[in-house]
C-alpha atoms as a PDB file:
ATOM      1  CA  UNK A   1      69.568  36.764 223.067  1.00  0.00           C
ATOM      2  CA  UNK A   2      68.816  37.567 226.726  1.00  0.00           C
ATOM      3  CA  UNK A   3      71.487  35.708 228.565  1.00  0.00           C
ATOM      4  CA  UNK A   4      74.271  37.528 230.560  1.00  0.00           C
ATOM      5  CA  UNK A   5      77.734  37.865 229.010  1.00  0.00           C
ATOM      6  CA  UNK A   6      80.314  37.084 231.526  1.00  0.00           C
ATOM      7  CA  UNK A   7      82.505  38.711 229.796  1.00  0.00           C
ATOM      8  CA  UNK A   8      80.969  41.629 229.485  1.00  0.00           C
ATOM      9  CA  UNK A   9      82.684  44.377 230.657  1.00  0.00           C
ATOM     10  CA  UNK A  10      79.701  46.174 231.721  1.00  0.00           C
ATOM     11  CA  UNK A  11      78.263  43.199 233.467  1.00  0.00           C
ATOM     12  CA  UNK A  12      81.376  43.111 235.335  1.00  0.00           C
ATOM     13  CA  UNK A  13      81.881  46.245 236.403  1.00  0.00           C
ATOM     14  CA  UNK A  14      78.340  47.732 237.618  1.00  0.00           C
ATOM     15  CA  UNK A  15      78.065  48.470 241.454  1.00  0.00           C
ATOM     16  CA  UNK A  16      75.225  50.790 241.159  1.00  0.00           C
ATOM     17  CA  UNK A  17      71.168  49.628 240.114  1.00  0.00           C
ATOM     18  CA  UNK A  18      69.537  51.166 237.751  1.00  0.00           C
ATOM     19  CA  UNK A  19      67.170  53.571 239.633  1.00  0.00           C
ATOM     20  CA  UNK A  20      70.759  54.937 241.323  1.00  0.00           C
ATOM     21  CA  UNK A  21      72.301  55.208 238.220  1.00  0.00           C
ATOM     22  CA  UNK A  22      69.464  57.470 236.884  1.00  0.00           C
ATOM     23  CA  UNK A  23      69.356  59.687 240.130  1.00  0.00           C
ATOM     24  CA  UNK A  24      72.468  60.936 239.516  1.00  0.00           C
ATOM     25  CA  UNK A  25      70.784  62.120 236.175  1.00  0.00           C
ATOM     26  CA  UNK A  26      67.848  63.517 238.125  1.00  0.00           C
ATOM     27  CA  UNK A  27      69.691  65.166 240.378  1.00  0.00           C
ATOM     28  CA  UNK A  28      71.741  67.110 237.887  1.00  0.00           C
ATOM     29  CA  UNK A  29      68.351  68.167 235.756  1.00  0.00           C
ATOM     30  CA  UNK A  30      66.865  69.335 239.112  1.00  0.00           C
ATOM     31  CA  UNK A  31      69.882  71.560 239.243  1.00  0.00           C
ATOM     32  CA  UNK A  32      69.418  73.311 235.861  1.00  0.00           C
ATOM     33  CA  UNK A  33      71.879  71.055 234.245  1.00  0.00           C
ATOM     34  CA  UNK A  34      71.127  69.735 230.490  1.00  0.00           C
ATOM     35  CA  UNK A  35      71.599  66.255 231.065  1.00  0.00           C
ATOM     36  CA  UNK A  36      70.484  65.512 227.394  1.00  0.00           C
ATOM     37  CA  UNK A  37      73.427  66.140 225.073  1.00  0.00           C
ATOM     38  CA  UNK A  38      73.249  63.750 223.594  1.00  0.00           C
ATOM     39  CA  UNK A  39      69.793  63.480 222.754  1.00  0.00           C
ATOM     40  CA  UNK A  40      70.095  66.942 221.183  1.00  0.00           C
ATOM     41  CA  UNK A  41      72.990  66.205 218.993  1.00  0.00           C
ATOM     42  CA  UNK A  42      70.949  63.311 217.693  1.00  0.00           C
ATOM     43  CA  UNK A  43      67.773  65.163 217.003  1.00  0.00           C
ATOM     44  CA  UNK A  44      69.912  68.028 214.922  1.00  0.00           C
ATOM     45  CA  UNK A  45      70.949  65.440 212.404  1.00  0.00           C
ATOM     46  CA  UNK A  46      67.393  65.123 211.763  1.00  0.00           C
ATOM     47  CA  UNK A  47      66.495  61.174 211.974  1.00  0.00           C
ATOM     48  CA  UNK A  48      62.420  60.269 212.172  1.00  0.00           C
ATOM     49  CA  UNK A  49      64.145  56.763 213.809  1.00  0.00           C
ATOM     50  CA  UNK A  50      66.574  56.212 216.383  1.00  0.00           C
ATOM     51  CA  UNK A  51      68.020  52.912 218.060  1.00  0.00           C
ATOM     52  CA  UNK A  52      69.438  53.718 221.130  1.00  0.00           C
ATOM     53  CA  UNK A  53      72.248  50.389 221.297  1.00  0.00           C
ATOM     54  CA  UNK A  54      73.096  50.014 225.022  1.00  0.00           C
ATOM     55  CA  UNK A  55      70.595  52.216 226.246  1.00  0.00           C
ATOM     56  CA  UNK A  56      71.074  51.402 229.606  1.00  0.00           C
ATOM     57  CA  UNK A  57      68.344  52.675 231.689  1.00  0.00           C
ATOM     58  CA  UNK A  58      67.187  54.870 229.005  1.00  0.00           C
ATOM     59  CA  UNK A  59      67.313  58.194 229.311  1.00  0.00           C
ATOM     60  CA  UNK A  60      68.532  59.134 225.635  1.00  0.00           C
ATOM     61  CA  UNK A  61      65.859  56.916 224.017  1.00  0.00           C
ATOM     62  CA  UNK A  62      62.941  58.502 226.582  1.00  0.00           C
ATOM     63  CA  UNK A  63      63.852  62.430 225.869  1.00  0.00           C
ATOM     64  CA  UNK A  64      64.105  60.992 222.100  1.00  0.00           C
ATOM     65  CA  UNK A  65      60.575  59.809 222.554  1.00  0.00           C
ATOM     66  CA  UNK A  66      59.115  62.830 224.283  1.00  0.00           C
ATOM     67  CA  UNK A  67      60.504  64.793 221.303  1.00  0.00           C
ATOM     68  CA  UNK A  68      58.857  63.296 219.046  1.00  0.00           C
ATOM     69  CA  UNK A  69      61.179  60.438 217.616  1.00  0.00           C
ATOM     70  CA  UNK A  70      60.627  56.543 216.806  1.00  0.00           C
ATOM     71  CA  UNK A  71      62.747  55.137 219.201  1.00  0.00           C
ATOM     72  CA  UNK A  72      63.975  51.317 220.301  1.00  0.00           C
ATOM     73  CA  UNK A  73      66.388  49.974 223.362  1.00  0.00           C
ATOM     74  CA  UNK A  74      68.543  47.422 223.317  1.00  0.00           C
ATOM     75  CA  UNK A  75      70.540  46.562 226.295  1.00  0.00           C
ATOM     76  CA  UNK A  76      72.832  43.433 227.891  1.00  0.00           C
ATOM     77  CA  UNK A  77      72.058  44.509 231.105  1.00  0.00           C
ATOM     78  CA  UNK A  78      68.121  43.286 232.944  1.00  0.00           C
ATOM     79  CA  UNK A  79      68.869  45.852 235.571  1.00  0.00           C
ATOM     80  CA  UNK A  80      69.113  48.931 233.584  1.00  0.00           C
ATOM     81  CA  UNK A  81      66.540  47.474 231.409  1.00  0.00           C
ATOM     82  CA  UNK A  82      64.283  47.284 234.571  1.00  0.00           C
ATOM     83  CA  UNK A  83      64.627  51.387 234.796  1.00  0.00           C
ATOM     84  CA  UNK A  84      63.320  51.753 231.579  1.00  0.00           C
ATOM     85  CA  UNK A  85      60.498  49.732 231.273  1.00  0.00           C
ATOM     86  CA  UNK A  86      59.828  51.189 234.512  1.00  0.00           C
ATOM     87  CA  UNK A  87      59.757  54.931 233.227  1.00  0.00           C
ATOM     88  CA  UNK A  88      58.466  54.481 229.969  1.00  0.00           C
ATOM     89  CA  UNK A  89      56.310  51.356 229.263  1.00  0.00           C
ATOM     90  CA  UNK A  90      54.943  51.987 226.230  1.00  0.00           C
ATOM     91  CA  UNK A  91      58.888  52.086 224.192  1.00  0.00           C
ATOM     92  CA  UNK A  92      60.151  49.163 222.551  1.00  0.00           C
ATOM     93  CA  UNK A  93      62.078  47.780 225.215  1.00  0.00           C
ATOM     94  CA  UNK A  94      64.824  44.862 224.062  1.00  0.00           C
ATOM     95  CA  UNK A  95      67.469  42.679 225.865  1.00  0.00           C
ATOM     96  CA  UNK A  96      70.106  42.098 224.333  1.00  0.00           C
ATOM     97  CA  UNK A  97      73.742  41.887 222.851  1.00  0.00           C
ATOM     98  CA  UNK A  98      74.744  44.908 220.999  1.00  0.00           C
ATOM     99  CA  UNK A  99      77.638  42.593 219.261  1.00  0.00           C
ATOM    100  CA  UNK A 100      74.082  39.661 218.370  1.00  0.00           C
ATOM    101  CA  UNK A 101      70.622  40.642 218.458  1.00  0.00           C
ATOM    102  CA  UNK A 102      68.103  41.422 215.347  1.00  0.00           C
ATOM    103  CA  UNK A 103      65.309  43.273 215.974  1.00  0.00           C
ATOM    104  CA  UNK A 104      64.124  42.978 212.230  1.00  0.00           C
ATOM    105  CA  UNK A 105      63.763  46.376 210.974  1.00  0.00           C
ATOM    106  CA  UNK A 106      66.000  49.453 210.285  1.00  0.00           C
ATOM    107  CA  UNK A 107      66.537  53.018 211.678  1.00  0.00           C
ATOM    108  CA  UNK A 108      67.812  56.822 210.695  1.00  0.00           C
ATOM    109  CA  UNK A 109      69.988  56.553 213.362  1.00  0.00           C
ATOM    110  CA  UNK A 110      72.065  54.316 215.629  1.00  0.00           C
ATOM    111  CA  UNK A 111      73.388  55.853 218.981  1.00  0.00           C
ATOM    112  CA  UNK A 112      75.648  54.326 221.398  1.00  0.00           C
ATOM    113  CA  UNK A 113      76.555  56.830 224.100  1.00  0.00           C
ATOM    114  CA  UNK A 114      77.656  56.856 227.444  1.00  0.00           C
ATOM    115  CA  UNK A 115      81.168  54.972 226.212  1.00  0.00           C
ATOM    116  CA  UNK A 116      79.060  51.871 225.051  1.00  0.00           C
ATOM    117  CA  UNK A 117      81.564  50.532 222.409  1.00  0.00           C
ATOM    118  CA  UNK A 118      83.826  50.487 225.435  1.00  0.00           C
ATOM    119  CA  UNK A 119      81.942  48.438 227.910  1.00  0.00           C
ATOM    120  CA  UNK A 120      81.456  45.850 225.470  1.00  0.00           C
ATOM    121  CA  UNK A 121      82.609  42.254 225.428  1.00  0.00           C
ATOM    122  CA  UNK A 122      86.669  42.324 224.373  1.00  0.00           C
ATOM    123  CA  UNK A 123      87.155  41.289 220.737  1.00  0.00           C
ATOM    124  CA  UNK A 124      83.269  41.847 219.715  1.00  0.00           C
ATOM    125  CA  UNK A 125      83.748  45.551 218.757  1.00  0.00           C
ATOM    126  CA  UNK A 126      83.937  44.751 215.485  1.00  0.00           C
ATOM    127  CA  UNK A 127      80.935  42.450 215.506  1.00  0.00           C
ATOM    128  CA  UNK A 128      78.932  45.281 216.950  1.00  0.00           C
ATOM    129  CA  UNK A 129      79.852  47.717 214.245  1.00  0.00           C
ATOM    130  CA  UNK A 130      79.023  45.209 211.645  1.00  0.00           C
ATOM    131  CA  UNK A 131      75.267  44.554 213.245  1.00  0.00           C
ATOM    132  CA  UNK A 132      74.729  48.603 214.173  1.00  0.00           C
ATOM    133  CA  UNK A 133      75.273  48.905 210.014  1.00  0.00           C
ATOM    134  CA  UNK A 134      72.768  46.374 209.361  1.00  0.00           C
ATOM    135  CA  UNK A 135      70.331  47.523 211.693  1.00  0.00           C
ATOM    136  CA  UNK A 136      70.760  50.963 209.612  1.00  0.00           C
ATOM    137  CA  UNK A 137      68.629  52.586 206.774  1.00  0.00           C
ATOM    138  CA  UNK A 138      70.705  53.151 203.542  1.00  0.00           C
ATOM    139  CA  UNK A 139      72.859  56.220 204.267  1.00  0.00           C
ATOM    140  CA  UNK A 140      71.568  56.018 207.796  1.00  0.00           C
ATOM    141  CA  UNK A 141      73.912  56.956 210.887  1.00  0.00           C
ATOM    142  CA  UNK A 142      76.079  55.335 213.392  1.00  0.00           C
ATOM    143  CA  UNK A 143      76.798  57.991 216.381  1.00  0.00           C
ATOM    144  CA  UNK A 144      78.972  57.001 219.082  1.00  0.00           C
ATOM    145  CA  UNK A 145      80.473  59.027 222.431  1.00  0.00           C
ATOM    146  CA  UNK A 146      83.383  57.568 223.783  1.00  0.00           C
ATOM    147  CA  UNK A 147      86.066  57.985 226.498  1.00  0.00           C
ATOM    148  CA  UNK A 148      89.698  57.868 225.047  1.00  0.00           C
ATOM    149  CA  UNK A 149      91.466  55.746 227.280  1.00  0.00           C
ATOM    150  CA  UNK A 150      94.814  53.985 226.984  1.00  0.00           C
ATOM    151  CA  UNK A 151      94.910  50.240 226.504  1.00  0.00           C
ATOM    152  CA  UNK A 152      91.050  50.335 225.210  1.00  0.00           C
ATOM    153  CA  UNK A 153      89.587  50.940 221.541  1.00  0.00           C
ATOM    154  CA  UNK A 154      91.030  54.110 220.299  1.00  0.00           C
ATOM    155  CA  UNK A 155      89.939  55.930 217.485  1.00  0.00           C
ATOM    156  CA  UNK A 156      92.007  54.505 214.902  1.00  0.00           C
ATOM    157  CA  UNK A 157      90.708  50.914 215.733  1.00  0.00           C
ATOM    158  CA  UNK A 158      87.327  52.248 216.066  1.00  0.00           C
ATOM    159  CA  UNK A 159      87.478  53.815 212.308  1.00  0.00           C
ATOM    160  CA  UNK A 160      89.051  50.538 210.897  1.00  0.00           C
ATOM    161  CA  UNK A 161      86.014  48.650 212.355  1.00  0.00           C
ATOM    162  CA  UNK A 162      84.115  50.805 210.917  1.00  0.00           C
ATOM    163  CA  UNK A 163      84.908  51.148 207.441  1.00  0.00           C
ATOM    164  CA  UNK A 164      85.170  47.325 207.471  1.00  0.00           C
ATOM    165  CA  UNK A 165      82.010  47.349 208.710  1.00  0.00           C
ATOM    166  CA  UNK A 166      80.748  49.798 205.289  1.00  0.00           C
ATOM    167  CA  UNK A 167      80.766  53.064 207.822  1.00  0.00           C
ATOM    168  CA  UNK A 168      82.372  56.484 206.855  1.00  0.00           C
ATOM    169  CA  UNK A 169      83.642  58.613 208.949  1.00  0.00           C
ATOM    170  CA  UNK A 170      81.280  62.084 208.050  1.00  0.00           C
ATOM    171  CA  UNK A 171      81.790  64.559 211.423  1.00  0.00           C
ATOM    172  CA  UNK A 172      83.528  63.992 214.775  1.00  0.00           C
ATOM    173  CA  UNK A 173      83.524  66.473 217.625  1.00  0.00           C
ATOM    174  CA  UNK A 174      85.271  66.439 221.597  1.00  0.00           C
ATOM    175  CA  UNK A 175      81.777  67.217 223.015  1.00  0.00           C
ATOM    176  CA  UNK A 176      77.948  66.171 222.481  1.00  0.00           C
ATOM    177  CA  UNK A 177      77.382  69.656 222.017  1.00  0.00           C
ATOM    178  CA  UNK A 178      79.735  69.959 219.450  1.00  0.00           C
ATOM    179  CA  UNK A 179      83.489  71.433 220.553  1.00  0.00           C
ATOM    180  CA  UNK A 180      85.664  71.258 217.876  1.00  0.00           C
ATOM    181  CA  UNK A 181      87.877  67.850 217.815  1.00  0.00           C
ATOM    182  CA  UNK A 182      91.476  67.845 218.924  1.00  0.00           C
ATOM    183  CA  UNK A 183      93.614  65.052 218.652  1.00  0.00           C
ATOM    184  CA  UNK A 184      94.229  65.249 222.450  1.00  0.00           C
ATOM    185  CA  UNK A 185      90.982  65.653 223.216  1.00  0.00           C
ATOM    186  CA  UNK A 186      89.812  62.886 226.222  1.00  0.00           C
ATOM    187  CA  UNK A 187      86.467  61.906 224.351  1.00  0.00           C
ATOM    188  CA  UNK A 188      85.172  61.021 220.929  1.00  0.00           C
ATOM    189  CA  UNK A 189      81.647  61.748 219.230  1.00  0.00           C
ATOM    190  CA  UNK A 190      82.150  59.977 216.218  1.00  0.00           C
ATOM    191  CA  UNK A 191      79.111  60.028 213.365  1.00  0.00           C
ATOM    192  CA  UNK A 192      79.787  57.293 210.587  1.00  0.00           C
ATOM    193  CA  UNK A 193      77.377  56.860 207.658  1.00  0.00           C
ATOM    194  CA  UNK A 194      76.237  53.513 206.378  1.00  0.00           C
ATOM    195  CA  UNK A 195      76.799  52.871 202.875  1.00  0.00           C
ATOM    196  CA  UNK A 196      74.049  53.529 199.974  1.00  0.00           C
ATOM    197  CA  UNK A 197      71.717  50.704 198.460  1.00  0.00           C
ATOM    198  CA  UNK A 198      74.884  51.226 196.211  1.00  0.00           C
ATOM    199  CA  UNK A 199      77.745  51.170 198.151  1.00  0.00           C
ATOM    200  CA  UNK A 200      77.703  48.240 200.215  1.00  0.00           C
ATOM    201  CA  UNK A 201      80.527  47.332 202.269  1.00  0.00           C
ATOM    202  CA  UNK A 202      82.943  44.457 200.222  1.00  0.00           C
ATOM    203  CA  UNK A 203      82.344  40.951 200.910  1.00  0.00           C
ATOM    204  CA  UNK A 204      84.642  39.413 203.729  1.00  0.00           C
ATOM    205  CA  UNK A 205      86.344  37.038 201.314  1.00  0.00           C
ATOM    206  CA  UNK A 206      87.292  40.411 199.365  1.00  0.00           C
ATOM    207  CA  UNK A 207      89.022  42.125 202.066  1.00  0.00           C
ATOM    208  CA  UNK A 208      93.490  42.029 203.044  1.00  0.00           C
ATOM    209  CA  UNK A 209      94.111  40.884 205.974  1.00  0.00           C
ATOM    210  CA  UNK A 210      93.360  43.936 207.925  1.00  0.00           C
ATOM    211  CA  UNK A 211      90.162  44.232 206.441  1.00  0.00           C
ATOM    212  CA  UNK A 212      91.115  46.821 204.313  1.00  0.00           C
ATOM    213  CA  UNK A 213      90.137  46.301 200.132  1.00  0.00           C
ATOM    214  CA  UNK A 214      92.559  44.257 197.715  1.00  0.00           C
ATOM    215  CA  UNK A 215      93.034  45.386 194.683  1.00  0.00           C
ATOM    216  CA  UNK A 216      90.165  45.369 192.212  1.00  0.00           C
ATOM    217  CA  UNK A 217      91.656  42.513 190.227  1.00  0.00           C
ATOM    218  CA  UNK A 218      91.927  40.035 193.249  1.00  0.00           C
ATOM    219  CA  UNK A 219      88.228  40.833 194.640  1.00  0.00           C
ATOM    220  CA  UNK A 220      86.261  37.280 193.390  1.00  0.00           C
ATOM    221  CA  UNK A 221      83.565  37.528 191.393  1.00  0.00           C
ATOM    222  CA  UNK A 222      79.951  38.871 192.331  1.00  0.00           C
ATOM    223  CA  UNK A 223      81.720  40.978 195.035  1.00  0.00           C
ATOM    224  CA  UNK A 224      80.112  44.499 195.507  1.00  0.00           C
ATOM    225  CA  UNK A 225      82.129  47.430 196.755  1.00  0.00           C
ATOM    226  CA  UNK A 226      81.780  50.974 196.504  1.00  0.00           C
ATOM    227  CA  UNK A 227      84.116  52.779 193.519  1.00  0.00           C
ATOM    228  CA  UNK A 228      86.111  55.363 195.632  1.00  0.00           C
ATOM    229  CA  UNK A 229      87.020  58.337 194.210  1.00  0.00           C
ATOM    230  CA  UNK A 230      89.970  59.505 196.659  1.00  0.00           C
ATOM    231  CA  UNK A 231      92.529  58.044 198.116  1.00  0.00           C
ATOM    232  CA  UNK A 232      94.516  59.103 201.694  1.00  0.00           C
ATOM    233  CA  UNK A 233      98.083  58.673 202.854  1.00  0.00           C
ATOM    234  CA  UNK A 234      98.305  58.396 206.169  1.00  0.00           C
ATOM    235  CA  UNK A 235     102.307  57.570 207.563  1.00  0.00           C
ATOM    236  CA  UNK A 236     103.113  54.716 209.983  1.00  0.00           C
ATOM    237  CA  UNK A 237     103.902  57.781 212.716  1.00  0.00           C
ATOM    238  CA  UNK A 238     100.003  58.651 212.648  1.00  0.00           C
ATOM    239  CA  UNK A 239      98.907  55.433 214.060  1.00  0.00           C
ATOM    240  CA  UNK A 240      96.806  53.943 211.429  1.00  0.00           C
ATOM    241  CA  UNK A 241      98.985  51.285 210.679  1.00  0.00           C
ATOM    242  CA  UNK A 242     102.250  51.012 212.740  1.00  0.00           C
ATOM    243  CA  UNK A 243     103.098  47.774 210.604  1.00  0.00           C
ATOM    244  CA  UNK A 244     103.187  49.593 207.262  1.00  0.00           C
ATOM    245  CA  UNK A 245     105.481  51.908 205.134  1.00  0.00           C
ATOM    246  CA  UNK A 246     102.264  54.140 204.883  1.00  0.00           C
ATOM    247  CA  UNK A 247      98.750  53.953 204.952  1.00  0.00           C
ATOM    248  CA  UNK A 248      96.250  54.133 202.175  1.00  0.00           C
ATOM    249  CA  UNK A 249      92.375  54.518 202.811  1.00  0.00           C
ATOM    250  CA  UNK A 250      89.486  54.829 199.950  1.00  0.00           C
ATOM    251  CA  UNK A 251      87.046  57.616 200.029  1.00  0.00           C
ATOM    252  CA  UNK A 252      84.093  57.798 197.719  1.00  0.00           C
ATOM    253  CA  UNK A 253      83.501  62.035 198.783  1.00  0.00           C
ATOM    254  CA  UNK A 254      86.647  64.021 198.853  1.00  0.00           C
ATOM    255  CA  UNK A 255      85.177  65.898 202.389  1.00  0.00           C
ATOM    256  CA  UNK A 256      85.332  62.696 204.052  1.00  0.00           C
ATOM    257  CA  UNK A 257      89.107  62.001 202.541  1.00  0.00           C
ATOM    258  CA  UNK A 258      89.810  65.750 203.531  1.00  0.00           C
ATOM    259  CA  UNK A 259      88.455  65.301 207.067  1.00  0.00           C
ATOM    260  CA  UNK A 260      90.387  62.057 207.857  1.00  0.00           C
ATOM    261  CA  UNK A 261      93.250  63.309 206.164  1.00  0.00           C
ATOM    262  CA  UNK A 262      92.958  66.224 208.829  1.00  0.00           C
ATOM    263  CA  UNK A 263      92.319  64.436 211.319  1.00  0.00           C
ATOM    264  CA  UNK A 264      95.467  61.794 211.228  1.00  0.00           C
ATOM    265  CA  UNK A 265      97.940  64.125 209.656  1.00  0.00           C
ATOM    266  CA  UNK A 266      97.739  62.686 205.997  1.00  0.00           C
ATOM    267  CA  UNK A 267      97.014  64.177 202.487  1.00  0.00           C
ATOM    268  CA  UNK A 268      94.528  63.168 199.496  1.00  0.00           C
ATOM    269  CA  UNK A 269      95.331  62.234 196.294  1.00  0.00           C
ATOM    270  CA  UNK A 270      92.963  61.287 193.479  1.00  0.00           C
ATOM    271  CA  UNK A 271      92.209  57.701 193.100  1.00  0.00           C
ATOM    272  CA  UNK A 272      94.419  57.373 189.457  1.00  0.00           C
ATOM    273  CA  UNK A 273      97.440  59.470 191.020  1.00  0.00           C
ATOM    274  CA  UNK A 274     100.539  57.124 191.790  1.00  0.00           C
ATOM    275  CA  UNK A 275     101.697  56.690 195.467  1.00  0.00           C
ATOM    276  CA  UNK A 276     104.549  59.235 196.547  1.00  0.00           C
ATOM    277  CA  UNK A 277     107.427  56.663 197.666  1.00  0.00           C
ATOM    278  CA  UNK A 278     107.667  54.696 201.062  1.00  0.00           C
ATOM    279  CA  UNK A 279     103.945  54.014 200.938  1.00  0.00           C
ATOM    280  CA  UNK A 280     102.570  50.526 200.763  1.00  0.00           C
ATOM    281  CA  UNK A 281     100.966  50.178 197.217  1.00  0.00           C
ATOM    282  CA  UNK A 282      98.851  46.941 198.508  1.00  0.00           C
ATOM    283  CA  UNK A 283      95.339  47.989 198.704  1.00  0.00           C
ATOM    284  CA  UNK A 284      96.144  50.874 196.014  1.00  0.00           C
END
């Protein structure tokens, strides 16, 4: 679990060590700046536990801790790592892959900040998502800052993960302290809930082949899925699925349907209403 990725885009890219990396933290907090943004918008949604996944040297998980919070690290990188252990001894300290590692319990709360699902290994995002939801509490929450950058995951990829991964999309905001999302905004804070003890996410072998649900007669036997209750049209001009007449995503709350719908310039119909025409009736 502790060996170096290569292909790590992290890996690859740092030029700084971990004790410069946090002085440029410092140095901001010495000049009045509120360096912990995110660390606030984590505490609001009220978690007692928080895994802070690529924690880098730590600096979300230690102001986490010094509030008051149950907190773990896991991080790829031993230099960062170093930092951490350094500052704060006494916190559960792992190295790690995000996309791999098990640290055999649950949380409240999963953060990734700092552009995490960005620096990752290319083609794992969707592992990571997948092991963030299991390292999750029922109904616990994924919350993830991220820069918007062409050619890298952008949000529409990042929410298909997602839900494949059992994770709704329940707020998203341009800042950590909470500016209202625009669609050209230049950065994402994205919270996703995990699914309930009964809503788990559908069984791989149950899924099209974008990961999206088939219809309820072709998902096999002893399959579990959650029974959504909305449905969302989305057209091929929004993004979601340039391959496609139309998009359709399930919803099991109509504010989550109404938010995406928002959000990618869709509507919401309920679950029994028929298509309107030029929409793919696939995963109806």
């Amino acid at each position: 679990m502790g060996e170096q990725d290569d292909g790590n885009r992290w890996l690859r890219s740092r030029s700084v060590s971990g004790h410069d990396y946090d002085g440029t933290y410092e140095r901001r907090a010495a000049a009045g700046e509120d360096v912990h943004g995110e660390a606030s918008f984590v505490e609001s949604l009220g978690p007692r536990s928080v895994l802070d996944a690529g924690c880098g040297t730590g600096r979300v998980a230690r102001e986490l801790a010094r509030r008051g919070l149950d907190v773990a690290g896991v991080d790829i990188d031993p230099e960062m790592l170093g930092t951490a252990r350094a500052k704060a001894p006494d916190l559960d300290w792992r190295l790690g892959d995000i996309a791999c590692f098990d640290l055999g319990r649950t949380f409240d709360c999963v953060v990734m900040a700092g552009n995490v699902i960005i620096f990752v290994t290319p083609a794992t995002e969707g592992a990571v998502l997948a092991n963030m939801a299991r390292h999750l509490t029922p109904g616990g929450l994924l919350v993830a800052g991220f820069q918007l950058i062409p050619g890298r995951l952008s949000l529409q990829q990042y929410d298909r993960l997602a839900a494949e991964a059992g994770l709704a999309l329940a707020e998203r905001w341009s800042t950590w302290d909470r500016a209202p999302w625009q669609p050209d905004a230049g950065y994402a804070v994205s919270v996703h809930r995990g699914a309930t003890e009964r809503q788990q996410p559908v069984a791989a072998s149950a899924r099209g082949s974008r990961g999206l649900p088939k219809s309820p007669g072709s998902i096999p036997a002893g399959a579990t899925m959650a029974e959504p209750r909305f449905k969302v049209y989305i057209s091929a001009d929004g993004d979601f699925l340039r391959t496609e007449a139309g998009a359709i995503r399930l919803f099991a709350s109509k504010e989550n349907a109404e938010s995406t719908a928002q959000e990618q310039g869709g509507f919401v119909l309920p679950e029994n209403a028929p298509p309107p025409g030029g929409f793919d009736r696939t995963w109806a």
